[in-house]
Protein backbone atom coordinates (compact mmCIF):
# COMPACT_ATOMS: atom_id res chain seq x y z
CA UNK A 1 107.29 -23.97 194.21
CA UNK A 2 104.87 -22.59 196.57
CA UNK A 3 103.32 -24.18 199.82
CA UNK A 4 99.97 -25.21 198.25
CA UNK A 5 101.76 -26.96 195.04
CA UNK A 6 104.06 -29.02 197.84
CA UNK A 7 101.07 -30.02 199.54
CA UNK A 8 99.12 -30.75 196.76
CA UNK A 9 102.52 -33.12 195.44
CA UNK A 10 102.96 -34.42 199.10
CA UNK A 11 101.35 -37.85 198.43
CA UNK A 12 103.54 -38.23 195.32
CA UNK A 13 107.13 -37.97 196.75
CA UNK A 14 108.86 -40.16 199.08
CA UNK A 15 109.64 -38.51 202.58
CA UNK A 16 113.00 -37.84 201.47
CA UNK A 17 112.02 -35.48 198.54
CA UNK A 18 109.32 -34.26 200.52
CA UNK A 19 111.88 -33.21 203.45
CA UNK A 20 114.29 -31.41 200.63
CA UNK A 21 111.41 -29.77 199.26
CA UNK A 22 110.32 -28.64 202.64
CA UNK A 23 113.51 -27.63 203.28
CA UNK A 24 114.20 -25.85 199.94
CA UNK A 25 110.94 -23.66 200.47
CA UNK A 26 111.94 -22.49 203.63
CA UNK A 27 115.40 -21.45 203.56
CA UNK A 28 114.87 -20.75 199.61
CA UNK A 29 111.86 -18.62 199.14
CA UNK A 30 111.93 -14.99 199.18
CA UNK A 31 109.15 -14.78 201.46
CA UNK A 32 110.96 -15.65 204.50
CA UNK A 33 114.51 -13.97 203.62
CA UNK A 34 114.27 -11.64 206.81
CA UNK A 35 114.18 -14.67 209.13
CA UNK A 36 117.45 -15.51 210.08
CA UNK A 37 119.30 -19.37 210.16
CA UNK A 38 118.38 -19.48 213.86
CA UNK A 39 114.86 -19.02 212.99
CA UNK A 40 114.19 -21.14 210.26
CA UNK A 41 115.91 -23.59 212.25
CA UNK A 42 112.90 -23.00 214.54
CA UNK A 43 110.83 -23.60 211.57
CA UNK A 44 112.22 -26.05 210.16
CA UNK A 45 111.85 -28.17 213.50
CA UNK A 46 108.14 -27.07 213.74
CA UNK A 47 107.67 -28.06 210.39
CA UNK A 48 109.43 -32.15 211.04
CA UNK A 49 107.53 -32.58 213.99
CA UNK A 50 103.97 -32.01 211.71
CA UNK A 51 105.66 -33.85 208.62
CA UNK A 52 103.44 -36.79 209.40
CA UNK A 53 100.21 -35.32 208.39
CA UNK A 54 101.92 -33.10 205.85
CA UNK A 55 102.77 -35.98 204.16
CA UNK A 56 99.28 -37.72 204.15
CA UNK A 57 98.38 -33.76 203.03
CA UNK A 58 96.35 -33.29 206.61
CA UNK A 59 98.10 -30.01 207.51
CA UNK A 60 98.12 -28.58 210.70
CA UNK A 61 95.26 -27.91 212.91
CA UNK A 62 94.13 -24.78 214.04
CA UNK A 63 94.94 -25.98 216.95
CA UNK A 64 98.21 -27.36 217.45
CA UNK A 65 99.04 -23.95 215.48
CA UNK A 66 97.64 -21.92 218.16
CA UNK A 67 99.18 -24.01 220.63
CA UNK A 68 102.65 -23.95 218.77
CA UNK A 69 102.26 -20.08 218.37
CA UNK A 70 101.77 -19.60 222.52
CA UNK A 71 105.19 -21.49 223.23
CA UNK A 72 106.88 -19.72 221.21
CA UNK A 73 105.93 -16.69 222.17
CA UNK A 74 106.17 -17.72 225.98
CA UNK A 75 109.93 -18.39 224.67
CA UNK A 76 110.59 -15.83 222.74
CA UNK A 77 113.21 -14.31 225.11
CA UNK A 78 115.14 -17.26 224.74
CA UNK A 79 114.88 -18.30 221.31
CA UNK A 80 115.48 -14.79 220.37
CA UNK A 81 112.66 -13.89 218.48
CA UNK A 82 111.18 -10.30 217.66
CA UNK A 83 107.55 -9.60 217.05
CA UNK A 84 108.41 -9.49 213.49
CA UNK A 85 110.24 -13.37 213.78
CA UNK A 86 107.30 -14.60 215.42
CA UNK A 87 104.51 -12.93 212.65
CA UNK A 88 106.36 -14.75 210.01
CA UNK A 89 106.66 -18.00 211.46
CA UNK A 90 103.29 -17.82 212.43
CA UNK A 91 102.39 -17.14 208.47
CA UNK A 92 104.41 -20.04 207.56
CA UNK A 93 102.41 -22.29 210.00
CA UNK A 94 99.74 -20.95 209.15
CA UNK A 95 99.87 -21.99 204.94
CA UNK A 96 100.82 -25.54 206.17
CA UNK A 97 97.13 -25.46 208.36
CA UNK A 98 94.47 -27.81 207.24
């Protein structure tokens, strides 16, 4: 499963099997093997905070993406994030955008 089939299926599950299935494409899918538990953590928490207009199949906006992209680079000291981390996470965000 891909991100456009979830999001196409995102009216049809219950936020519980949406959340797995969220959950299952990140830390599953070969795409996003080089990112590391810390990371998709950081993904992960990106992705719960949006899950409300996932759900209703909305995405994210431009935006919000752009906006979510600046703090974490402003953080990426901290968080521990290469150029690399951040490229990926930004692709993720990215297929999620409406």
């Amino acid at each position: 499963m891909d991100v456009k089939d979830l999001m196409s299926n995102a009216k049809n599950l219950t936020d519980d099997e949406f959340e797995q299935k969220l959950n299952d494409l990140v830390r599953n899918n070969y795409r996003y093997s080089n990112l590391n538990e810390g990371n998709k953590k950081i993904v992960l928490d990106l992705v719960k905070k949006y899950k409300s207009y996932l759900r209703k199949g909305i995405g994210i906006s431009s935006t919000n993406l752009r906006n979510e992209s600046y703090r974490l680079y402003q953080n990426r000291l901290k968080l521990g994030l290469t150029q690399e981390d951040l490229d990926d996470i930004k692709e993720i965000l990215g297929e999620l955008r409406s």
